[in-house]
Protein backbone atom coordinates (compact mmCIF):
# COMPACT_ATOMS: atom_id res chain seq x y z
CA UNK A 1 -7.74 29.36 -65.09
CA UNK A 2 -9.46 28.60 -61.89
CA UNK A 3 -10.80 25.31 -60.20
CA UNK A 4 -13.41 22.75 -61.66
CA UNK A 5 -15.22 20.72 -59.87
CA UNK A 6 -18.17 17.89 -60.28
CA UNK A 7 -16.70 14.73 -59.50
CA UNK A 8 -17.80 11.55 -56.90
CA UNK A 9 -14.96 10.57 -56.05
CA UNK A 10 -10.94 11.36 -56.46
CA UNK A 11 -10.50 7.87 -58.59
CA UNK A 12 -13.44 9.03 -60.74
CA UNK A 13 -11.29 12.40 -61.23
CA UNK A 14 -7.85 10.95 -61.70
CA UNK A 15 -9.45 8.63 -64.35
CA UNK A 16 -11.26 11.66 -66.17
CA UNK A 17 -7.94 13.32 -65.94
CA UNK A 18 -5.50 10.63 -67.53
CA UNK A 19 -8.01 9.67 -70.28
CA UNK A 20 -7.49 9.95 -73.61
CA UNK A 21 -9.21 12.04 -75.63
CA UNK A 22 -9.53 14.21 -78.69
CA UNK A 23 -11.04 17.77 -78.96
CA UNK A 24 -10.44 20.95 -81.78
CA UNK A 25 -8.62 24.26 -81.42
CA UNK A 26 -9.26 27.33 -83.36
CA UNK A 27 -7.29 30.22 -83.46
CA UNK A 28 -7.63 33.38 -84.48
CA UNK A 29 -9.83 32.75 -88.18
CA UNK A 30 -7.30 29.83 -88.87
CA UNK A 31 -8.93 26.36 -89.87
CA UNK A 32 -9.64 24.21 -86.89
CA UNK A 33 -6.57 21.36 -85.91
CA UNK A 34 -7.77 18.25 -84.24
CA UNK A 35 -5.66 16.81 -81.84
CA UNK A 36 -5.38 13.46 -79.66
CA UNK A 37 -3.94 13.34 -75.92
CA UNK A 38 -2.79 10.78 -74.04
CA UNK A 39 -1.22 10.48 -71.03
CA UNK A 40 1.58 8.04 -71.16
CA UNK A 41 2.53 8.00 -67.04
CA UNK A 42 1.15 9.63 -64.14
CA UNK A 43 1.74 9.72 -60.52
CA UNK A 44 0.18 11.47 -57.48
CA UNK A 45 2.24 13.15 -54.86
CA UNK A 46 -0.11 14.22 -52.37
CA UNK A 47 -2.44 16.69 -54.23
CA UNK A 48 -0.12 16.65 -57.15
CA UNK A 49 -1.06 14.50 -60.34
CA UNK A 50 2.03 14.57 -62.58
CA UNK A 51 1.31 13.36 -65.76
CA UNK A 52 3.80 12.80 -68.93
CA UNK A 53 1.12 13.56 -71.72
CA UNK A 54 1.79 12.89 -75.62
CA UNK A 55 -0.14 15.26 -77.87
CA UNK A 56 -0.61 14.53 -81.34
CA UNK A 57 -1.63 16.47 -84.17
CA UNK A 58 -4.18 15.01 -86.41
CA UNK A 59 -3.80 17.42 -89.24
CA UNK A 60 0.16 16.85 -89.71
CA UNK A 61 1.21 13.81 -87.34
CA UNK A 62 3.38 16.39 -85.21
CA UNK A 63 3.84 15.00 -81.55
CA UNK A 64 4.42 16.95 -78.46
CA UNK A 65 5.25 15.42 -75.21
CA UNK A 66 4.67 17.24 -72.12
CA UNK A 67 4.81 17.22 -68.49
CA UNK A 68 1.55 18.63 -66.94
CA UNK A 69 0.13 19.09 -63.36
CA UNK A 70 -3.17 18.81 -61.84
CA UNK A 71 -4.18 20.16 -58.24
CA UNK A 72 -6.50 17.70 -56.97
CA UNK A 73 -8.79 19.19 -53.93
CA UNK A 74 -12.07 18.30 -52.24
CA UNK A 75 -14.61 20.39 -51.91
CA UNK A 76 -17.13 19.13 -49.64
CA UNK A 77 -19.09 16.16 -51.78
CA UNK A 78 -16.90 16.86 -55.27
CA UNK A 79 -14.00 16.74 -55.73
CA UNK A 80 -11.91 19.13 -58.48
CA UNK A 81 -8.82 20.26 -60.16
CA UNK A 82 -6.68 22.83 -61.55
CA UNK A 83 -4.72 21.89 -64.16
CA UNK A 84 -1.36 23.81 -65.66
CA UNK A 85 2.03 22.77 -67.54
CA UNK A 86 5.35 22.56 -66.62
CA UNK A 87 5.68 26.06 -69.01
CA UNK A 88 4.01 28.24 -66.79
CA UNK A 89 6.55 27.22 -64.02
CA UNK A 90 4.07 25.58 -61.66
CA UNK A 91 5.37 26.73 -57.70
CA UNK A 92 5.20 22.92 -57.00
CA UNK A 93 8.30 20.39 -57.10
CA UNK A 94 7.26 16.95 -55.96
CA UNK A 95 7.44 15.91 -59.91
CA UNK A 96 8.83 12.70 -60.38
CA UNK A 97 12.46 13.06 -61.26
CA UNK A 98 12.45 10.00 -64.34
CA UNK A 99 9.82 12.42 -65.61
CA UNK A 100 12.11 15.02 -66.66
CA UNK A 101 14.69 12.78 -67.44
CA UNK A 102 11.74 11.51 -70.05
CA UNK A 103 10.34 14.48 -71.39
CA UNK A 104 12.77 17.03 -73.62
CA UNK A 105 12.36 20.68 -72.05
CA UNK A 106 10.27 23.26 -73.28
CA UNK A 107 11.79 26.61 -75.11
CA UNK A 108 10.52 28.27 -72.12
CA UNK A 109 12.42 30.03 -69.16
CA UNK A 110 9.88 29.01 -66.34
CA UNK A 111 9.96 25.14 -67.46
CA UNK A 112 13.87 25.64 -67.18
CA UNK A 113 13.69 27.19 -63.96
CA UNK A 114 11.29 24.89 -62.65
CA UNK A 115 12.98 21.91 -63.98
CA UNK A 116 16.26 23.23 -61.76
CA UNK A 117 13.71 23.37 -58.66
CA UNK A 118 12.26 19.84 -59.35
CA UNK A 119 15.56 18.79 -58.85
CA UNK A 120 17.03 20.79 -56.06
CA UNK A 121 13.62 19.85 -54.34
CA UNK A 122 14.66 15.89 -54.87
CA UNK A 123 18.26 16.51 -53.45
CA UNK A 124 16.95 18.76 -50.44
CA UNK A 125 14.92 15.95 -49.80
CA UNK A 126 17.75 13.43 -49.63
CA UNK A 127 19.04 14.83 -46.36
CA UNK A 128 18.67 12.85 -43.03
CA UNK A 129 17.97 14.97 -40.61
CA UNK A 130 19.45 14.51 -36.95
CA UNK A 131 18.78 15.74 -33.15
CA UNK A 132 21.11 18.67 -33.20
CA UNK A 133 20.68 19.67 -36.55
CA UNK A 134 20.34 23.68 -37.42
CA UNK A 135 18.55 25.27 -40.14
CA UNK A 136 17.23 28.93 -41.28
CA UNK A 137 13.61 29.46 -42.25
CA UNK A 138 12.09 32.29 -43.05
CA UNK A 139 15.33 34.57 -42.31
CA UNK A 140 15.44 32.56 -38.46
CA UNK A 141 18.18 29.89 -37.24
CA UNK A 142 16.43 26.95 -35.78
CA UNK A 143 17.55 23.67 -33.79
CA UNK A 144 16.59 20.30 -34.38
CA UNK A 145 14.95 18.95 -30.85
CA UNK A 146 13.24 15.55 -31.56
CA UNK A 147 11.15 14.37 -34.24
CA UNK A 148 7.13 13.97 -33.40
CA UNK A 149 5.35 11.93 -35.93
CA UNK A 150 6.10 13.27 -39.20
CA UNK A 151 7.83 16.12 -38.18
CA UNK A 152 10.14 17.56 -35.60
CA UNK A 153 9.95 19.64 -32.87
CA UNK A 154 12.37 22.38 -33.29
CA UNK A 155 13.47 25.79 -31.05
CA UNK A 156 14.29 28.92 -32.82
CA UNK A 157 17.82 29.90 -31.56
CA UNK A 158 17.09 33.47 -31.35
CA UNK A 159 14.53 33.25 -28.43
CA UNK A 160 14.21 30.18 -27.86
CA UNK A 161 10.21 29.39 -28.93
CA UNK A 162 9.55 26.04 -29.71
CA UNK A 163 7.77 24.95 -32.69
CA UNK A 164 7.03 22.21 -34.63
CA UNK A 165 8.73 21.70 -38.23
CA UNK A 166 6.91 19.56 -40.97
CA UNK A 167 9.34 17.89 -44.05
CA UNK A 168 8.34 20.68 -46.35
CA UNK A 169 9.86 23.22 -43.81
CA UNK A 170 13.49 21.52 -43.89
CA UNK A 171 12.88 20.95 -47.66
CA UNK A 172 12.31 24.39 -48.33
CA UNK A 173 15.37 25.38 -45.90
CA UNK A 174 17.80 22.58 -47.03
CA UNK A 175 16.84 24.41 -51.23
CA UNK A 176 17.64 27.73 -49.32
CA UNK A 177 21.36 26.28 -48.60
CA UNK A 178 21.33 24.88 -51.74
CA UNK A 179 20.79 28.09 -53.45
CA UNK A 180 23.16 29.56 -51.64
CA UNK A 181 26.01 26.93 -52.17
C-alpha cells in the first residue's frame, strides 16, 4: 500500500492512528466478520509510530495482538502515513524492545527475522563510541575523529577523506559486527 495523507497536524494523525475503532472484512463470498481494534501502547521513534494493537473478533471473541508500524511524514500542509505489521518484516528497528517482550510472535519468517534485528539494533545501539574508534561501512574501514553535534566526524582509512558519521551509520556498522560475531 502506498501513503495517505489529509491530516492538520501530526497529533491530529497519531490520534486518528491509535483510535479505536471497528470496521468489516469480507473475503472471498464468505459472510462478513466484524472486528474491534485497539491499540493498547504506542510510542514514536522519530517517524516511527510503534503500536501494540489488540484485535478482536466480534463474531467468535478470538483476540489477536499485534505489533504494527506507521511511517509518519509531512507533506507540505498534511501530514500522512504508511502503515504495515511486524509480518511483512518492516526494514525499520527502532521498535521498543518491552514491545516484543509483550506481544507473542507471529508464524511468520519476516516477523522472526525482524524481531532478531529489533534486537541486534537495541544492542548495536548500546555501544559508546570513543575518539579512536574504527568501524566498516559500506565495505570501507573508518576512524573515529571527534564527535560534532549528533554525530562524528570520521576519516576513511583507505584514503584518508573525511566525513561525517550520524548514529544510524555506527548502528548499522556495530549490527554488521554483530552479524558477523
Amino acid at each position: 500500500m502506498g501513503w495517505l495523507f489529509g491530516w492538520q497536524s501530526k497529533a491530529e494523525l497519531i490520534r486518528h492512528l491509535t483510535a479505536d475503532e471497528e470496521y468489516t472484512q469480507n473475503e472471498d463470498g464468505a459472510s462478513p466478520r466484524h472486528f474491534r481494534r485497539r491499540t493498547m501502547r504506542s510510542a514514536i521513534r522519530g517517524k516511527c509510530l510503534w503500536c501494540v494493537n489488540e484485535t478482536r473478533c466480534l463474531e467468535d471473541g478470538k483476540i489477536d495482538v499485534w505489533i504494527g508500524l506507521a511511517l509518519i511524514e509531512r507533506d507540505g500542509q498534511r501530514w500522512g502515513y504508511k502503515d504495515m505489521c511486524e509480518e511483512s518484516g518492516p526494514n525499520y528497528y527502532t521498535c521498543p524492545l518491552s514491545f516484543l517482550d509483550e506481544v507473542p510472535p507471529p508464524p511468520s519468517e519476516f516477523a522472526v527475522s525482524w524481531r532478531m534485528e529489533v534486537r541486534a539494533y537495541h544492542e548495536a545501539a548500546k555501544h559508546q563510541w570513543c575518539v579512536g574508534d574504527r568501524f566498516v561501512f559500506a565495505g570501507h574501514e573508518y576512524e573515529l575523529l571527534a564527535p560534532v553535534k549528533r554525530s562524528w566526524s570520521v576519516r576513511r582509512l583507505s584514503d584518508g577523506r573525511i566525513f561525517r558519521a550520524s548514529p544510524r551509520h555506527l548502528i548499522a556498522s556495530r549490527m554488521q559486527g554483530l552479524e558477523a560475531a
